[in-house]
N, C-alpha and C. Protein backbone atom coordinates (compact mmCIF):
# COMPACT_ATOMS: atom_id res chain seq x y z
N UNK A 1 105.05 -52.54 22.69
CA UNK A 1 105.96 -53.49 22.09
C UNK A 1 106.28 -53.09 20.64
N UNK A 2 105.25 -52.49 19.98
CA UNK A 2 105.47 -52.57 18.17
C UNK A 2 106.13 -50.46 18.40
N UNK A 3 106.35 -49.93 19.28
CA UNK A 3 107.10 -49.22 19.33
C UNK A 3 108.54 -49.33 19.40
N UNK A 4 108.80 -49.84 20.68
CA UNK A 4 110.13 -50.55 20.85
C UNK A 4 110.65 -51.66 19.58
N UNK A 5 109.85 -52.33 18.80
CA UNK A 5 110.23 -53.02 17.80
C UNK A 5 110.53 -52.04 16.97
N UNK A 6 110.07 -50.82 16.42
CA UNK A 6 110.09 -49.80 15.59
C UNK A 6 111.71 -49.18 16.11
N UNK A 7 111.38 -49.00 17.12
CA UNK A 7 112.58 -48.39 17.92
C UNK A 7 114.40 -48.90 17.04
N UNK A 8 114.18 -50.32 17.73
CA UNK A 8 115.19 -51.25 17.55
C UNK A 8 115.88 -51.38 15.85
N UNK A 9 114.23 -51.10 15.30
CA UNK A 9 114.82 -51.55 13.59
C UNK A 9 115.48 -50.63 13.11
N UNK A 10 115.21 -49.34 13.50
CA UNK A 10 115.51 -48.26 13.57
C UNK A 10 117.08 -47.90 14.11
N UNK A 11 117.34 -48.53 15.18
CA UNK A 11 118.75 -48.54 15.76
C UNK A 11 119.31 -49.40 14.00
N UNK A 12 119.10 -50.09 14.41
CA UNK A 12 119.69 -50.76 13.28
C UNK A 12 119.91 -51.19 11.63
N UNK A 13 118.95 -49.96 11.40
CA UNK A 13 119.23 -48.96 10.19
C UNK A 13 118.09 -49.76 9.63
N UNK A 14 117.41 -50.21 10.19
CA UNK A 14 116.51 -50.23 8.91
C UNK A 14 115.03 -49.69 8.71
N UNK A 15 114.14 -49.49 7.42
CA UNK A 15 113.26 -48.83 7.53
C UNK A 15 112.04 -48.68 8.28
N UNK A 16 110.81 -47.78 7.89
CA UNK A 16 109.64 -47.90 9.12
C UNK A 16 108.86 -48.99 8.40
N UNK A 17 109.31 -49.52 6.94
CA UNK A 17 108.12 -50.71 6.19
C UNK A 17 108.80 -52.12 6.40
N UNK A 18 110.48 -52.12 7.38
CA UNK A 18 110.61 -53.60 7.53
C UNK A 18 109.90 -54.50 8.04
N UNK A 19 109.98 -55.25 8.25
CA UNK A 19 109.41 -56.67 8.81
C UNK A 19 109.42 -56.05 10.58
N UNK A 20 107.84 -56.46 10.95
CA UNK A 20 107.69 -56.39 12.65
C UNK A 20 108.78 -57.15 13.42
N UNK A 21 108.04 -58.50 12.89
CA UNK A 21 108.98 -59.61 13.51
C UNK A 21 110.07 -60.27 12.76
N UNK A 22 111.14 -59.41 12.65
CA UNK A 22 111.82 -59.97 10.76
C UNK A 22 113.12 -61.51 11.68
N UNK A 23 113.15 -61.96 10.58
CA UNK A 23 114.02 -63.08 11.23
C UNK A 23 115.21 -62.26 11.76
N UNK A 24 116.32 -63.44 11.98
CA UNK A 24 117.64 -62.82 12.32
C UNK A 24 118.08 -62.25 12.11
N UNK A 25 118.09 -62.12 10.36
CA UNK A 25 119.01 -61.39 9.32
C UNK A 25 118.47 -60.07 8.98
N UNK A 26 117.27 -59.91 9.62
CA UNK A 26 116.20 -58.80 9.38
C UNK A 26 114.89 -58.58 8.67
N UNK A 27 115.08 -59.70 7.90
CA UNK A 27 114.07 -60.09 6.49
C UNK A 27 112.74 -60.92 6.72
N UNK A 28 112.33 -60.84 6.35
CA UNK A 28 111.12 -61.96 6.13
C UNK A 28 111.28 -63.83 7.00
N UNK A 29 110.47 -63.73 7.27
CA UNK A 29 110.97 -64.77 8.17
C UNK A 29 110.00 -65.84 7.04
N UNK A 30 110.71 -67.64 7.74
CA UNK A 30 109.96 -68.51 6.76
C UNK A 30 108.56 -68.94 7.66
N UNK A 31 107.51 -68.83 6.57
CA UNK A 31 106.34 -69.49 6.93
C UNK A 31 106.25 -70.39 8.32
N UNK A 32 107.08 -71.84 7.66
CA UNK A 32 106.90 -72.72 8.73
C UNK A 32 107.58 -72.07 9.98
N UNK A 33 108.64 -71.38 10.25
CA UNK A 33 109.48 -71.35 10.95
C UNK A 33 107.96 -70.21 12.42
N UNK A 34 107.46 -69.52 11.62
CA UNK A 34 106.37 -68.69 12.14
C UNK A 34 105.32 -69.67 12.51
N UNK A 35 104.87 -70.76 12.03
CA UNK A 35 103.85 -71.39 12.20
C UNK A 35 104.56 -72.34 13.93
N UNK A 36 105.99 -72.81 13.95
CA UNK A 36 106.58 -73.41 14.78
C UNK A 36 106.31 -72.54 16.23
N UNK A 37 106.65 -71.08 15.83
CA UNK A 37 107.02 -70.15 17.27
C UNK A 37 105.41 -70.04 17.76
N UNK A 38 104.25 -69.93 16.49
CA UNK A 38 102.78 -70.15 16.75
C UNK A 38 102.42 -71.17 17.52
N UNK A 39 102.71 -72.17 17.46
CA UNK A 39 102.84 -73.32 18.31
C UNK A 39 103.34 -73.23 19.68
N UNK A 40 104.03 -73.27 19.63
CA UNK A 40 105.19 -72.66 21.11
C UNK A 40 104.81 -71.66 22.02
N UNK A 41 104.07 -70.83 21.07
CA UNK A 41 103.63 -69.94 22.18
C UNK A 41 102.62 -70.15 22.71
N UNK A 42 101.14 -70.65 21.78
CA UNK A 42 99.89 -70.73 22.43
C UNK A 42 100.19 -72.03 23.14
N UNK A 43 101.09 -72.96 23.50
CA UNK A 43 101.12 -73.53 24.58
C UNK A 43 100.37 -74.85 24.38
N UNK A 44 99.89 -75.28 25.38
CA UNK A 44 99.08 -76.17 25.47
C UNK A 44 97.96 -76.84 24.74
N UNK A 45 97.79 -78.15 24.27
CA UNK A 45 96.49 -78.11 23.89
C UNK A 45 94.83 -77.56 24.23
N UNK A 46 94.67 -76.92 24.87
CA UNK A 46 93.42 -76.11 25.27
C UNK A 46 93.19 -74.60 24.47
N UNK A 47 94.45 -75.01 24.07
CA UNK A 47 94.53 -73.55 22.81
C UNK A 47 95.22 -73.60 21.74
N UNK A 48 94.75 -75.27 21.03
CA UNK A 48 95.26 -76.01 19.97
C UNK A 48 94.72 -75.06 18.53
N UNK A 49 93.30 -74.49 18.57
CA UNK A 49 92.64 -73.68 18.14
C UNK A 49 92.80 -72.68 17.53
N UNK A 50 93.79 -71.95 18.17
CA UNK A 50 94.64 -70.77 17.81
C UNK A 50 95.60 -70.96 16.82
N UNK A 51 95.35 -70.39 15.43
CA UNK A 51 96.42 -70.95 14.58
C UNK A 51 95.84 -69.04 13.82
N UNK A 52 96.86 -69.21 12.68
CA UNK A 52 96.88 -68.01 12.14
C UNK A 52 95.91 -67.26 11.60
N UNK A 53 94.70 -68.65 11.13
CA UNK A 53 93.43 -68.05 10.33
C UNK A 53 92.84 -67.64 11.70
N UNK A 54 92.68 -67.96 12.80
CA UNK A 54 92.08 -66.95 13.66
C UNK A 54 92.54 -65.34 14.11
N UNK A 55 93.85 -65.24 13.93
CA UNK A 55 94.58 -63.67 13.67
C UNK A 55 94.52 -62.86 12.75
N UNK A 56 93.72 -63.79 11.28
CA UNK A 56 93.66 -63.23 9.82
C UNK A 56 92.11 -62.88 10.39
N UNK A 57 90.85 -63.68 10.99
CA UNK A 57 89.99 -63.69 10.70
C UNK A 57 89.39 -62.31 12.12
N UNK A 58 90.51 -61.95 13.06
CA UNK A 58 90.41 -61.08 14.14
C UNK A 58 90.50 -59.47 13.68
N UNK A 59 91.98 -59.83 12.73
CA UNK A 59 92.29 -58.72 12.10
C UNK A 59 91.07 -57.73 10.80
N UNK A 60 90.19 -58.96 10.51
CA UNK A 60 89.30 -58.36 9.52
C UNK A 60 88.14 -58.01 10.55
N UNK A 61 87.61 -58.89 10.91
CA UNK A 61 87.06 -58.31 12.16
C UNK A 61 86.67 -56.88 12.16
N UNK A 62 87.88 -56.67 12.87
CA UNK A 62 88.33 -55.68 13.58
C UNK A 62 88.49 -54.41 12.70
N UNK A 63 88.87 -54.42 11.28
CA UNK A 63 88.88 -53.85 10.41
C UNK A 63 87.59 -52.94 9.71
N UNK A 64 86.78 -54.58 9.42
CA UNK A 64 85.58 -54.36 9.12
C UNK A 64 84.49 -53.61 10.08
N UNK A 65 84.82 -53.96 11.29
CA UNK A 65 83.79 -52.48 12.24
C UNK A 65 84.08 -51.90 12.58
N UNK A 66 85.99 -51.10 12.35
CA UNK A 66 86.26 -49.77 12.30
C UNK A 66 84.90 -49.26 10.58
N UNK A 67 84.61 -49.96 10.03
CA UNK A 67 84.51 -49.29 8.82
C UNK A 67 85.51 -49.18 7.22
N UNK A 68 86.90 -50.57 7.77
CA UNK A 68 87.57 -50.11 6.76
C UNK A 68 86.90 -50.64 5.31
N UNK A 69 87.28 -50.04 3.94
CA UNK A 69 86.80 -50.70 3.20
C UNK A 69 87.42 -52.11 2.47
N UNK A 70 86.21 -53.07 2.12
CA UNK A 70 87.03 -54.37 1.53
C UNK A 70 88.54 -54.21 0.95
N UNK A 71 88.75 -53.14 0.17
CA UNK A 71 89.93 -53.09 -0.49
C UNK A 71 90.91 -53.15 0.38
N UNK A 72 90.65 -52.11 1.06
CA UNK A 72 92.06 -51.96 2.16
C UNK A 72 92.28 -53.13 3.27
N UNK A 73 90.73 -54.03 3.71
CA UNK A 73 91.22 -54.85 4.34
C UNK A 73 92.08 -56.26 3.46
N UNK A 74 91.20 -56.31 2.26
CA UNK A 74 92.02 -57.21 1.52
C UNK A 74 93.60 -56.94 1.39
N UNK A 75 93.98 -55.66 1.02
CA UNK A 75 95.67 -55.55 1.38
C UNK A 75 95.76 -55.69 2.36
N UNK A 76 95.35 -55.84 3.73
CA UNK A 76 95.73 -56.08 4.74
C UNK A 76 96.33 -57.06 5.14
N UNK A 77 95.58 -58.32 4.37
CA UNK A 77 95.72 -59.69 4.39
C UNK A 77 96.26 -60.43 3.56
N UNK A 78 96.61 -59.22 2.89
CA UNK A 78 97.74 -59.87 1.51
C UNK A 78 96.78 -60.44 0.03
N UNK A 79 95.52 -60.25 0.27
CA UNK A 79 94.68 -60.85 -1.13
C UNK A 79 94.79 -59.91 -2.31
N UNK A 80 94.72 -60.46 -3.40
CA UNK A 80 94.45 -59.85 -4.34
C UNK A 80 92.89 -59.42 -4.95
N UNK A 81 92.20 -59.73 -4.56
CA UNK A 81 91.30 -59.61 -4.71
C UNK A 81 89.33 -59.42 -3.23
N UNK A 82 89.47 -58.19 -3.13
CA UNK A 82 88.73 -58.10 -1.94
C UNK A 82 86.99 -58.94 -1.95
N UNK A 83 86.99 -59.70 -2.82
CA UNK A 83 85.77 -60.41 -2.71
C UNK A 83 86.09 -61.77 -1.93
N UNK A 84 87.32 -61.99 -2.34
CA UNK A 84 87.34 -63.31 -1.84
C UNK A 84 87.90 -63.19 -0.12
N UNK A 85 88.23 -61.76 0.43
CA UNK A 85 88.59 -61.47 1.92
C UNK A 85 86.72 -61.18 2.32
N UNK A 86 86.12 -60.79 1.58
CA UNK A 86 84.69 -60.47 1.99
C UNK A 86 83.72 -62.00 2.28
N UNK A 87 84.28 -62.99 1.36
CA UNK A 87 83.81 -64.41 1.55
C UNK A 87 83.95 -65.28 2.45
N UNK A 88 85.19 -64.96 2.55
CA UNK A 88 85.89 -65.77 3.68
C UNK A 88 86.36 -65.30 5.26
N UNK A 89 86.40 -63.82 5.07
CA UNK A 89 87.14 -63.04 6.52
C UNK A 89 86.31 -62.36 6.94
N UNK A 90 85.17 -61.57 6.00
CA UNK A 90 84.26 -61.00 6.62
C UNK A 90 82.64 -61.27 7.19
N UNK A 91 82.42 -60.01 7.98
CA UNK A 91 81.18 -60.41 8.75
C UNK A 91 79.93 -61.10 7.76
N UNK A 92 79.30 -61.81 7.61
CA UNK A 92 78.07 -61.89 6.81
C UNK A 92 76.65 -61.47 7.54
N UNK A 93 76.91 -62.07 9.03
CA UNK A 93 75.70 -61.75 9.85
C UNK A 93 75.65 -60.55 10.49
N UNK A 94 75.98 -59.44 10.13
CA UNK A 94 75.61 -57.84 10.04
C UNK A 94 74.30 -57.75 9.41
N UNK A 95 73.43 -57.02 10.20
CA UNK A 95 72.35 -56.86 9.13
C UNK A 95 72.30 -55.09 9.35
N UNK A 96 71.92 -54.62 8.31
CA UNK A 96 71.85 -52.89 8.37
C UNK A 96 70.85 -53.19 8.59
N UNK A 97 70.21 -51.71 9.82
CA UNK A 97 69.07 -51.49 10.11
C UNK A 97 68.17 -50.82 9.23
N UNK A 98 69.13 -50.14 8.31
CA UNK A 98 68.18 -49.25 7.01
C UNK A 98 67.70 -50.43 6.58
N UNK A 99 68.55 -51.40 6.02
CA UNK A 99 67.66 -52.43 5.17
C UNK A 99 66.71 -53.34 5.76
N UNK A 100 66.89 -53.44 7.24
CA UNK A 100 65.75 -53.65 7.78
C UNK A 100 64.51 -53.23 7.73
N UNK A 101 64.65 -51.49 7.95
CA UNK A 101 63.19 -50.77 8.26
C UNK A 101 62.80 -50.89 6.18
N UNK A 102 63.63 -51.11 5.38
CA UNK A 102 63.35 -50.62 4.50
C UNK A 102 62.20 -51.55 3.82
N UNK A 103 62.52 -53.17 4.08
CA UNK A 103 62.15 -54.60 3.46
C UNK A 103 60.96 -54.48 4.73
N UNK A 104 60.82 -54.31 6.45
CA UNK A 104 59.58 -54.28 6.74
C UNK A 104 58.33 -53.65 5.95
N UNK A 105 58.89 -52.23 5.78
CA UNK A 105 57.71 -51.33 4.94
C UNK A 105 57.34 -51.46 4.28
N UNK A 106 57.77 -52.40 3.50
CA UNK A 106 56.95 -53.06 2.04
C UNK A 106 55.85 -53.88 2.16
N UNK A 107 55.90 -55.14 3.44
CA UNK A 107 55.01 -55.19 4.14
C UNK A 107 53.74 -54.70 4.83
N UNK A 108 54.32 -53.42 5.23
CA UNK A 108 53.44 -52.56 6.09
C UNK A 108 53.05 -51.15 5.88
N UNK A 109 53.58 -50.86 4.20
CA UNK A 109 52.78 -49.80 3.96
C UNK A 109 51.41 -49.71 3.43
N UNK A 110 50.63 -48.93 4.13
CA UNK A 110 48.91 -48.78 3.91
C UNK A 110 48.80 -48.08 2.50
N UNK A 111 49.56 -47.71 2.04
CA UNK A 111 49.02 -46.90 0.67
C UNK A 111 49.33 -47.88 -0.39
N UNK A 112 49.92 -49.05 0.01
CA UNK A 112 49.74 -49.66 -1.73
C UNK A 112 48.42 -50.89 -1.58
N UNK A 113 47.96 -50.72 -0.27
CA UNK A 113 46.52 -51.24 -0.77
C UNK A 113 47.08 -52.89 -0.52
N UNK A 114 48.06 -53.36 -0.04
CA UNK A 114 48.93 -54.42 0.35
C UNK A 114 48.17 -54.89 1.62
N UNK A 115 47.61 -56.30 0.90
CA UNK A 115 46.86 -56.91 2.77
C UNK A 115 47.71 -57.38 3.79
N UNK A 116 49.39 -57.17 3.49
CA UNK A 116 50.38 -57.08 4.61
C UNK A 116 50.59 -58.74 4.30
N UNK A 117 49.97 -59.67 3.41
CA UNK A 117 49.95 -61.10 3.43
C UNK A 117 51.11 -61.22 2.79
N UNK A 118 51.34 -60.86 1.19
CA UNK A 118 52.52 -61.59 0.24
C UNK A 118 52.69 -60.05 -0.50
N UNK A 119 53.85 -59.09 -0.77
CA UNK A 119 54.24 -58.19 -1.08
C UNK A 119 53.48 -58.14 -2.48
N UNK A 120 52.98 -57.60 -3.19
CA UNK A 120 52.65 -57.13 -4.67
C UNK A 120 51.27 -58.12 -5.17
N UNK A 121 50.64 -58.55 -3.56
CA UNK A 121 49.48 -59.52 -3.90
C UNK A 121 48.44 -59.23 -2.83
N UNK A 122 47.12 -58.25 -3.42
CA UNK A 122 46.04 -58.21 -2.98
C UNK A 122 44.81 -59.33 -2.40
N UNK A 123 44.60 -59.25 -1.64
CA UNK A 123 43.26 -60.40 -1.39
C UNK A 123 42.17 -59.51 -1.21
N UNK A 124 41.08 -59.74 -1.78
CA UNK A 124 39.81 -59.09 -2.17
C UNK A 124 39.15 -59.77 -0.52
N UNK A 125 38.33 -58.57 0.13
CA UNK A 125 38.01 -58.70 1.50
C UNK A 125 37.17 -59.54 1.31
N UNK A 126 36.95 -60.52 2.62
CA UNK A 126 36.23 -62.18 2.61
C UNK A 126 36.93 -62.84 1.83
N UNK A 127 38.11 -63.03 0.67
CA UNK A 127 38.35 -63.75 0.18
C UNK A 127 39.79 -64.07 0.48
N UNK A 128 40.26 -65.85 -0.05
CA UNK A 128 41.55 -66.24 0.82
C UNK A 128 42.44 -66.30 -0.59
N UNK A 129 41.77 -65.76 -2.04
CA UNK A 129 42.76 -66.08 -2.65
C UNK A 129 42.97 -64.55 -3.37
N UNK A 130 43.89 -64.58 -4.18
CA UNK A 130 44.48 -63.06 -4.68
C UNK A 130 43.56 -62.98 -5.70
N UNK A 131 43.56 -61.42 -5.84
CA UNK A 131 42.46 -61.11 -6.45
C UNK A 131 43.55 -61.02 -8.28
């Protein structure tokens, strides 16, 4: 479809950075007028749900576990600023496995003499309090 749209804009002289879905005139279409056809299309209430922040929040998604970086997904989404697409659009519950194995081992390394109880706190053997 976003070929044949390419195709068409193209018949009709205009560039490869116009508008996908440009209104009539070719241009930018209005907000509400997009939020109306959003409506219309997902149909029914059983997919009342579906509104645009779920296409903003698919698109980062999707972004974010290709690997793209905040910056580029933030232009993606039109922000100026990629902290606030990282707050709001991106994953939080990713956990890296490096930083996993990294925060276990602190726990469980034998050479710092660590009774594996509370990180940077020894207990003297037979005893329950830190030495």
């Amino acid at each position: 479809m976003l070929r044949e749209r390419l195709r068409i804009a193209q018949e009709d002289g205009r560039g490869p950075a116009s508008p996908v879905f440009p209104d009539s005139l070719g241009g930018l279409r209005d907000p509400s007028n997009t939020r109306r056809d959003i409506r219309n299309a997902r149909g029914t209430d059983e997919f009342a749900w579906v509104k645009s922040h779920a296409s903003r929040k698919t698109t980062s998604t999707v972004l974010d576990d290709a690997r793209v970086s905040p910056r580029e997904i933030a232009n993606q989404l039109g922000h100026s600023k990629p902290s606030m697409t990282q707050d709001v659009y991106m994953d939080r519950t990713t956990v890296s496995p490096e930083n996993a194995v990294a925060l276990e081992s602190m726990w469980l390394d034998p050479d710092s003499g660590n009774s594996g109880d509370k990180p940077g706190v020894d207990l003297e053997p037979g005893s329950e309090e830190p030495s």
